[in-house]
PDB file of N, CA and C in Angstrom:
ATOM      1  N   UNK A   1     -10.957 -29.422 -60.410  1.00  0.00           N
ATOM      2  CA  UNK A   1     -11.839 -29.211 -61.542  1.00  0.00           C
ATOM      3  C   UNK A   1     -12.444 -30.558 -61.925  1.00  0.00           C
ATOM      4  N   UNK A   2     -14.142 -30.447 -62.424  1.00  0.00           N
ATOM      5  CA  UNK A   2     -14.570 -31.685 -62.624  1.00  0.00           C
ATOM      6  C   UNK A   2     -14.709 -31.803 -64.156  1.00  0.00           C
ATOM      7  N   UNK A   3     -14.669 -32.301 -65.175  1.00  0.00           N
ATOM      8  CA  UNK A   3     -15.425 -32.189 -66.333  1.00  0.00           C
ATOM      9  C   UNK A   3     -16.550 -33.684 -66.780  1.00  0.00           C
ATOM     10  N   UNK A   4     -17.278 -32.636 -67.086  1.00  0.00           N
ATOM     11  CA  UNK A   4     -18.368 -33.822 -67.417  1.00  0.00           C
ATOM     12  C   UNK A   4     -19.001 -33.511 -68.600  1.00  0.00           C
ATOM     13  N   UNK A   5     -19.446 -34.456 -69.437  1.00  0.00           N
ATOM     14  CA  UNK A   5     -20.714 -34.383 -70.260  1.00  0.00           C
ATOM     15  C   UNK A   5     -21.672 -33.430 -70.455  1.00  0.00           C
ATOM     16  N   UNK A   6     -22.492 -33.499 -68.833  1.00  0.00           N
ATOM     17  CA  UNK A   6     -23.436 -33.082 -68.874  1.00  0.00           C
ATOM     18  C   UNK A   6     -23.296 -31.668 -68.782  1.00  0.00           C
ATOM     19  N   UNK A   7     -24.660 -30.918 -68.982  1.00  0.00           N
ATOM     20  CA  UNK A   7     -24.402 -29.377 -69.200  1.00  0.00           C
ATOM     21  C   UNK A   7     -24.981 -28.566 -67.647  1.00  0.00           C
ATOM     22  N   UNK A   8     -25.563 -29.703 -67.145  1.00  0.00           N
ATOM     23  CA  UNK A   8     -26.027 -28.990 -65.316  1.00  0.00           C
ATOM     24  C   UNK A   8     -25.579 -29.698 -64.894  1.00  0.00           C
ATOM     25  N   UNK A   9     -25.792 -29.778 -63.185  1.00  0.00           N
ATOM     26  CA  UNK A   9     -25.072 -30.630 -61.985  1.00  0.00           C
ATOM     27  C   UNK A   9     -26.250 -31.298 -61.800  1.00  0.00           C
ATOM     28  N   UNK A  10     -26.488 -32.755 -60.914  1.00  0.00           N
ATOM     29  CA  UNK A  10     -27.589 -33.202 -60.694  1.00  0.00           C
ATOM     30  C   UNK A  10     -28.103 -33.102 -59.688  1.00  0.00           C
ATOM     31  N   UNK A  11     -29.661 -32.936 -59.241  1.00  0.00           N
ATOM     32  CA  UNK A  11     -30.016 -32.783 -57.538  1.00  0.00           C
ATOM     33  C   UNK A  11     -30.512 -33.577 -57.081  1.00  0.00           C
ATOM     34  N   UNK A  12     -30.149 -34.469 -57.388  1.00  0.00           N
ATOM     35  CA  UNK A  12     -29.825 -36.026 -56.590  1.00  0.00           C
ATOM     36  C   UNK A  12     -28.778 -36.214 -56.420  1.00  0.00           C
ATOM     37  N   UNK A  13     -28.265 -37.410 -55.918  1.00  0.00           N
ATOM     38  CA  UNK A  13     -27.171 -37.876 -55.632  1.00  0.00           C
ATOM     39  C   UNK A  13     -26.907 -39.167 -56.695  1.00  0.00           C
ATOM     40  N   UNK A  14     -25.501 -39.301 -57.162  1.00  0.00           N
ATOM     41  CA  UNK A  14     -25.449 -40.038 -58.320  1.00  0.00           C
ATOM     42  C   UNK A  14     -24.048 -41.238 -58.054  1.00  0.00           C
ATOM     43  N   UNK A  15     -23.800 -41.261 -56.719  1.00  0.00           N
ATOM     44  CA  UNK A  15     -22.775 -42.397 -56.312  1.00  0.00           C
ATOM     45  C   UNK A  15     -23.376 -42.474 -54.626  1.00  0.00           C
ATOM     46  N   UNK A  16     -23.166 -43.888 -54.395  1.00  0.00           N
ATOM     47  CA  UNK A  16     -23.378 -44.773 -52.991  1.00  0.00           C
ATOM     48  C   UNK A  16     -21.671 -44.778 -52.365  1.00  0.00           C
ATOM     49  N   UNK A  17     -21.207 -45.519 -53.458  1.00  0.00           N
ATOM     50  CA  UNK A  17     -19.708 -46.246 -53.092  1.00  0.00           C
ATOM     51  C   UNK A  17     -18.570 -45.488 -53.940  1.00  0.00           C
ATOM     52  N   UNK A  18     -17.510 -45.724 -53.183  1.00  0.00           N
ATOM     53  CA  UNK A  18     -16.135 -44.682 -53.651  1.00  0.00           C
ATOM     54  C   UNK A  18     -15.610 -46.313 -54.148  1.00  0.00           C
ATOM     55  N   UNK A  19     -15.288 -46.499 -55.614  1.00  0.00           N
ATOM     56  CA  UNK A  19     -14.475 -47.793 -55.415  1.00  0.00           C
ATOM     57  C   UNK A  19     -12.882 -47.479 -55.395  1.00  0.00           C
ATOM     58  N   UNK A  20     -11.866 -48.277 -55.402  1.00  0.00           N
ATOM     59  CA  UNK A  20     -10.930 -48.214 -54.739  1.00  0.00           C
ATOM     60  C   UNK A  20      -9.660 -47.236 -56.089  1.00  0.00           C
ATOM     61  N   UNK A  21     -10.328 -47.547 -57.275  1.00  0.00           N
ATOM     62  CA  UNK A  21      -9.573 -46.785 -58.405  1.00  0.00           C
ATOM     63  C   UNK A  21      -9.999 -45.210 -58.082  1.00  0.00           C
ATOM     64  N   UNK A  22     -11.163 -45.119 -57.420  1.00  0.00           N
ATOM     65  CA  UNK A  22     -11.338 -43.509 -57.303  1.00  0.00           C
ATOM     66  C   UNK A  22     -10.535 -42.658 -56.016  1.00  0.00           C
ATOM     67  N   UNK A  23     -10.721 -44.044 -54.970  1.00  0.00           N
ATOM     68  CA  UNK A  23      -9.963 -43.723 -53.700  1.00  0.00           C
ATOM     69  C   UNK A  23      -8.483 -43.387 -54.123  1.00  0.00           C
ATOM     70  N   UNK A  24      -7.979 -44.036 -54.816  1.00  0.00           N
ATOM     71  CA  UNK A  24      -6.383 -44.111 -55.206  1.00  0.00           C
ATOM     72  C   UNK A  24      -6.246 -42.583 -55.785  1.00  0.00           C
ATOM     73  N   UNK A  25      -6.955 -42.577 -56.683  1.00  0.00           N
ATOM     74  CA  UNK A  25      -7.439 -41.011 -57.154  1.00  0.00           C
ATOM     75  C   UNK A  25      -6.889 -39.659 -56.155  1.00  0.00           C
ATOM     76  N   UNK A  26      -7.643 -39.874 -55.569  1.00  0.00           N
ATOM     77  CA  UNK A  26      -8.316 -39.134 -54.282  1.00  0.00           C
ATOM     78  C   UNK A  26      -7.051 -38.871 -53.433  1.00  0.00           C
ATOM     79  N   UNK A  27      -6.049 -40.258 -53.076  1.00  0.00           N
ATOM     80  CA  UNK A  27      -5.025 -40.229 -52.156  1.00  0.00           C
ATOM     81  C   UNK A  27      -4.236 -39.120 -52.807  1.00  0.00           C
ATOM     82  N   UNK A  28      -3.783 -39.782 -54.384  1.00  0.00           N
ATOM     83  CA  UNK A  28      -2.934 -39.056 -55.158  1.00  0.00           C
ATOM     84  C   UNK A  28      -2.816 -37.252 -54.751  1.00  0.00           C
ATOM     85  N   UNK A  29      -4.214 -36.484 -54.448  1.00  0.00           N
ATOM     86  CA  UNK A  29      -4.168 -35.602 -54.201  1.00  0.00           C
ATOM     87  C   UNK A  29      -4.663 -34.890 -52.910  1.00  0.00           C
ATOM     88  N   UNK A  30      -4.079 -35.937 -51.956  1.00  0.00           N
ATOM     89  CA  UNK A  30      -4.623 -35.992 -50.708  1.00  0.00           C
ATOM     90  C   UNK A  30      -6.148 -35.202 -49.895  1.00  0.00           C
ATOM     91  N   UNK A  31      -6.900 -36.196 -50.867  1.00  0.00           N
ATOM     92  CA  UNK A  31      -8.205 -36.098 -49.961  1.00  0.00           C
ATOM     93  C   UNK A  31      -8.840 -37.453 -49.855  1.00  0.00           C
ATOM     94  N   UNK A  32      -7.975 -38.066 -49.719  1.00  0.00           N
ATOM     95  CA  UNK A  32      -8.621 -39.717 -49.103  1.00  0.00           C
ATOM     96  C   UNK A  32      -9.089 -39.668 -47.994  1.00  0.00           C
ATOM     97  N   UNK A  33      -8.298 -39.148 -46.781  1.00  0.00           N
ATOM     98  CA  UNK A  33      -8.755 -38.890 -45.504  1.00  0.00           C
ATOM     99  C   UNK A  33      -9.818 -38.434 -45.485  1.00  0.00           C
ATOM    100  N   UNK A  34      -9.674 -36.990 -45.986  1.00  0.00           N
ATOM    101  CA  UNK A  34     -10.863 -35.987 -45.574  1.00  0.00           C
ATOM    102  C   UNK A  34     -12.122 -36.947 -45.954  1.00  0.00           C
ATOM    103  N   UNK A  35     -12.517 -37.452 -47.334  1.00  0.00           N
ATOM    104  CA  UNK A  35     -13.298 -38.462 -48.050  1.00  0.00           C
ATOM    105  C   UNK A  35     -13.759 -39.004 -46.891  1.00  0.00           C
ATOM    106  N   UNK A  36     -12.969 -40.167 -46.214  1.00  0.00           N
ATOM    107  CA  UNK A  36     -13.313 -41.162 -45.062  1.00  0.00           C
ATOM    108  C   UNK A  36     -13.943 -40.152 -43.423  1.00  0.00           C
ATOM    109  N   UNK A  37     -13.339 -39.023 -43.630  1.00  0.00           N
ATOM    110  CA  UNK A  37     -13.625 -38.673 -41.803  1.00  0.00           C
ATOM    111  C   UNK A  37     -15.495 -37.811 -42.506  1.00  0.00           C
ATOM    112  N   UNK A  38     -15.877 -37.777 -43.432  1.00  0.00           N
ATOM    113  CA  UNK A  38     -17.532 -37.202 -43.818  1.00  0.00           C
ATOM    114  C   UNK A  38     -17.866 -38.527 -44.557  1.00  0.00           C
ATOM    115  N   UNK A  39     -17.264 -39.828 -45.062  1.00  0.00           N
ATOM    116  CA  UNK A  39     -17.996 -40.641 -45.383  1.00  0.00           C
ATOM    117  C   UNK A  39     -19.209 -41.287 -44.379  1.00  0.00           C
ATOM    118  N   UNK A  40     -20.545 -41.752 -44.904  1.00  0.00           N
ATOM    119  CA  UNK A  40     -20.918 -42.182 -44.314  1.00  0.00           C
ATOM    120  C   UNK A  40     -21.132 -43.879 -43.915  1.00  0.00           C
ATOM    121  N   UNK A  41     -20.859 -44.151 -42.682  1.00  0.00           N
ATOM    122  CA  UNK A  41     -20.734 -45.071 -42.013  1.00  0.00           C
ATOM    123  C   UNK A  41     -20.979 -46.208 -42.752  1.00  0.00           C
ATOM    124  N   UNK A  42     -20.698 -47.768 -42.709  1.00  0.00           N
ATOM    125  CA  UNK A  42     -21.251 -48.741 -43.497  1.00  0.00           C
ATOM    126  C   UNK A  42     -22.493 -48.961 -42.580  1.00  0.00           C
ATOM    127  N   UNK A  43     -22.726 -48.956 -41.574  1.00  0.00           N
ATOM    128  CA  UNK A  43     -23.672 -49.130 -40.747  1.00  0.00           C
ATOM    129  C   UNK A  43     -25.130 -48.215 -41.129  1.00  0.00           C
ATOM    130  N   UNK A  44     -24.617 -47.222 -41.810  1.00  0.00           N
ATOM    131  CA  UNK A  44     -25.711 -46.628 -41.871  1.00  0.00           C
ATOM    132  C   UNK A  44     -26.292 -47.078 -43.397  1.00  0.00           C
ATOM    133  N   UNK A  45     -25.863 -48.059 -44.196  1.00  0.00           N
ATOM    134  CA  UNK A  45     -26.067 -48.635 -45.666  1.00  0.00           C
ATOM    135  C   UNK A  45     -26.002 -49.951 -45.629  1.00  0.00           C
ATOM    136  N   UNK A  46     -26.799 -50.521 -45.236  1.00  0.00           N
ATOM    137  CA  UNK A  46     -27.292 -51.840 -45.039  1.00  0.00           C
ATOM    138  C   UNK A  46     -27.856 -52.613 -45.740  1.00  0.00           C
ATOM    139  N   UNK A  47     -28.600 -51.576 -46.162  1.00  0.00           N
ATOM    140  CA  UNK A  47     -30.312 -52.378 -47.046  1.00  0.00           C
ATOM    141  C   UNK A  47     -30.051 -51.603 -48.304  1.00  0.00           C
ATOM    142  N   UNK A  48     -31.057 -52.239 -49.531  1.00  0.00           N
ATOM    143  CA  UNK A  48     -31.400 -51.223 -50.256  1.00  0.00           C
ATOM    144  C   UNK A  48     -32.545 -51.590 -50.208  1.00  0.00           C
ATOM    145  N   UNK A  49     -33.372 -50.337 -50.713  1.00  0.00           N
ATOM    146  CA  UNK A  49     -34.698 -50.542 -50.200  1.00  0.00           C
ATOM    147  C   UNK A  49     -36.143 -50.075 -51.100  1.00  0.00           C
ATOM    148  N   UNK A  50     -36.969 -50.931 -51.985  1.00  0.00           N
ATOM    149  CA  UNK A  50     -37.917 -50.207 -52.757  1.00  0.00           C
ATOM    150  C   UNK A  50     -38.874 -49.660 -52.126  1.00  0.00           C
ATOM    151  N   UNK A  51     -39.597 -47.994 -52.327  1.00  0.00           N
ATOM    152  CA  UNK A  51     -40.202 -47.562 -51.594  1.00  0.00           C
ATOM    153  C   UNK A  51     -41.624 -47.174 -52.979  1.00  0.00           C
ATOM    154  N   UNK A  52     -42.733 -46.721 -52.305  1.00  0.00           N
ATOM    155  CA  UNK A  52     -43.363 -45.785 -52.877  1.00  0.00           C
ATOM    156  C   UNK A  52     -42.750 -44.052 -52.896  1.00  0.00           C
ATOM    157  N   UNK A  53     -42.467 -43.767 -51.944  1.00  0.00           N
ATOM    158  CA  UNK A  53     -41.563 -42.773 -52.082  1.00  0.00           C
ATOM    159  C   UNK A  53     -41.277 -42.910 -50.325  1.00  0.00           C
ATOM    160  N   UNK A  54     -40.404 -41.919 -50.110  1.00  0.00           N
ATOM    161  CA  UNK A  54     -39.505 -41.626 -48.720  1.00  0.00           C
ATOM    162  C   UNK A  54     -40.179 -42.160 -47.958  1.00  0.00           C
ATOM    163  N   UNK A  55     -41.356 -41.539 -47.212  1.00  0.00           N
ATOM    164  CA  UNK A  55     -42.040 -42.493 -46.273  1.00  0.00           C
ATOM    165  C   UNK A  55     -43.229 -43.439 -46.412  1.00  0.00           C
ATOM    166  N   UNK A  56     -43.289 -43.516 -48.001  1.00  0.00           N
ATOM    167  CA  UNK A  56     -44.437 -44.428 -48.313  1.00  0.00           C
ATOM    168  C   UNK A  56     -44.165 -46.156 -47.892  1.00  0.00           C
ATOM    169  N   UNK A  57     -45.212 -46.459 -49.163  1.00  0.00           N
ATOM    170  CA  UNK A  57     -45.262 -48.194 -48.877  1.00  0.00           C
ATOM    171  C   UNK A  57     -43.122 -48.487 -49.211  1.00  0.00           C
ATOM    172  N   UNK A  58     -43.010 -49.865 -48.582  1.00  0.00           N
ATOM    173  CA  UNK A  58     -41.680 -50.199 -48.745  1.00  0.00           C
ATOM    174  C   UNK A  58     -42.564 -51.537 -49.169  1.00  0.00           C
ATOM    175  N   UNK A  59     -42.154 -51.464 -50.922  1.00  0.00           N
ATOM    176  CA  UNK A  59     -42.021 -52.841 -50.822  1.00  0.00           C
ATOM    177  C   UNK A  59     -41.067 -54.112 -51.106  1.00  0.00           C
ATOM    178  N   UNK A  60     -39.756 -53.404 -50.945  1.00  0.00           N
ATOM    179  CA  UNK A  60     -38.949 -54.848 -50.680  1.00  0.00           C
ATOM    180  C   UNK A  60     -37.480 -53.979 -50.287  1.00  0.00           C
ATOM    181  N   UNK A  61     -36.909 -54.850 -49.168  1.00  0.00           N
ATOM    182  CA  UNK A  61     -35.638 -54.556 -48.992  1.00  0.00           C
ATOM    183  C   UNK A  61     -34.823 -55.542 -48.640  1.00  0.00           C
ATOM    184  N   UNK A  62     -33.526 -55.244 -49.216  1.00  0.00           N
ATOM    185  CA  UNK A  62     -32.578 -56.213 -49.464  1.00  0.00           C
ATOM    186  C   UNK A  62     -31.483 -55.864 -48.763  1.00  0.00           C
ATOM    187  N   UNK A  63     -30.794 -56.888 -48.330  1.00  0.00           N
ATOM    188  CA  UNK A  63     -28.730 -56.342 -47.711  1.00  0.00           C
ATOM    189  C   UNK A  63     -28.538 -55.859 -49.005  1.00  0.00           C
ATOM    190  N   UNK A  64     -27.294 -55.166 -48.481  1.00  0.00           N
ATOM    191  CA  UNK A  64     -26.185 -54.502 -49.599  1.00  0.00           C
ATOM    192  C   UNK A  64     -25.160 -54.138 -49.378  1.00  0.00           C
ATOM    193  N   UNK A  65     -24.244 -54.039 -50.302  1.00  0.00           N
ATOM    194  CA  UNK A  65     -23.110 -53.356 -50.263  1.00  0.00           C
ATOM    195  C   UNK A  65     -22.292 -54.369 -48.993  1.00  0.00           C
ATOM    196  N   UNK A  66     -22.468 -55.884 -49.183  1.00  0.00           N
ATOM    197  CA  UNK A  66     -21.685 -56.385 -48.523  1.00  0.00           C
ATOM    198  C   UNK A  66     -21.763 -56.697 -47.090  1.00  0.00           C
ATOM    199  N   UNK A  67     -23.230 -56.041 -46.553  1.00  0.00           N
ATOM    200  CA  UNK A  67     -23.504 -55.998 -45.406  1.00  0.00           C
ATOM    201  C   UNK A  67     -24.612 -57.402 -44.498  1.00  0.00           C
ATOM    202  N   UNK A  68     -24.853 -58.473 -45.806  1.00  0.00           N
ATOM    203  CA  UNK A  68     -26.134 -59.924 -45.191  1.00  0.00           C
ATOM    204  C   UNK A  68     -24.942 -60.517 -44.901  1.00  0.00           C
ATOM    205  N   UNK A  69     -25.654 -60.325 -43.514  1.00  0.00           N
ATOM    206  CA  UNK A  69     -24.787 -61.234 -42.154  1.00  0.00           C
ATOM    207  C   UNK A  69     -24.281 -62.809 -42.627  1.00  0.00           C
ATOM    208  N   UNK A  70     -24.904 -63.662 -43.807  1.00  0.00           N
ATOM    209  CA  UNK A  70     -24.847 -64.813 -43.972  1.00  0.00           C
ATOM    210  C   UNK A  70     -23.440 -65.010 -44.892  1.00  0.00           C
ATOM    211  N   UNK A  71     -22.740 -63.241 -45.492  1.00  0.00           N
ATOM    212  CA  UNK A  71     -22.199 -63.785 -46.208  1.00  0.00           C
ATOM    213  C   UNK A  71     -20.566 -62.298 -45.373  1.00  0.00           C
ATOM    214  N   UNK A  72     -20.648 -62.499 -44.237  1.00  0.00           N
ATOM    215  CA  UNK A  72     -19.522 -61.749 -43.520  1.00  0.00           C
ATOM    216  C   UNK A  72     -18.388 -62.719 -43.136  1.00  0.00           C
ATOM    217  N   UNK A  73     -17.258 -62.394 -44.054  1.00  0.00           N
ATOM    218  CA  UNK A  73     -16.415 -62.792 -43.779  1.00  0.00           C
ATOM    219  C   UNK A  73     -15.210 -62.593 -42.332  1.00  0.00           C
ATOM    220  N   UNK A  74     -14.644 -62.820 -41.832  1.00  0.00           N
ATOM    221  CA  UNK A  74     -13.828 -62.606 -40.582  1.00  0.00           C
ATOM    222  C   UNK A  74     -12.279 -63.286 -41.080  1.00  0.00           C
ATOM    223  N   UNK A  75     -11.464 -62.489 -40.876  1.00  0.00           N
ATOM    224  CA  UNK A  75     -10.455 -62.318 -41.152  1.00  0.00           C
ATOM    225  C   UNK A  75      -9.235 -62.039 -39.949  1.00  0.00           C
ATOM    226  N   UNK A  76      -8.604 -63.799 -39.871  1.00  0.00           N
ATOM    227  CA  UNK A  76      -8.052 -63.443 -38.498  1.00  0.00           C
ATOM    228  C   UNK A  76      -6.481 -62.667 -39.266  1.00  0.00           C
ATOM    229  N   UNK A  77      -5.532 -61.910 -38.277  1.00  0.00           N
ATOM    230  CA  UNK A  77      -4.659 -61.907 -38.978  1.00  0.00           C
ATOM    231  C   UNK A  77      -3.664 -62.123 -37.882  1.00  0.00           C
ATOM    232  N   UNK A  78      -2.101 -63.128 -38.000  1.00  0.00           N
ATOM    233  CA  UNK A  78      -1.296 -63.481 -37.388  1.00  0.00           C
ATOM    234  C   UNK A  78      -0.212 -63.169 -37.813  1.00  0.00           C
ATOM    235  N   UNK A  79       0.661 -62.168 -37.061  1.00  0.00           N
ATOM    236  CA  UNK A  79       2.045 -61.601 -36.781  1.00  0.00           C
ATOM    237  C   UNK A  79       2.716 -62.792 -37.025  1.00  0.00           C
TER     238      UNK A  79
END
């Protein structure tokens, strides 16, 4: 069950990112998995991107969500 505020559902979409207090959520009642095996890819959320609309003018796009190559961290890890 969801409860909300509002008095309709929205037909858009109104979250990008699951943060990790919602994931914990989620485990609690085991649908973390399921969550991750229909999440979509980080690969496929790269940019964000201003448009005129869907396939109009783009006029500016940016990394996101952790994804500008200048700032990827690598993480060795040793047993």
């Amino acid at each position: 069950m969801m409860i909300s505020r509002a008095k309709f559902t929205a037909k858009t979409p109104r979250a990008h990112i699951t943060n990790v207090a919602a994931l914990e959520c989620l485990r609690d009642i085991d649908l973390d998995k399921k969550c991750a095996e229909v999440a979509s890819p980080q690969s496929a959320m790269l940019h964000t991107r201003w448009v005129e609309s869907f396939l109009g003018e783009e006029y500016c796009r940016l990394w996101s969500w952790g994804n500008d190559p200048t700032r990827k961290v690598f993480l060795i890890l040793i047993n």
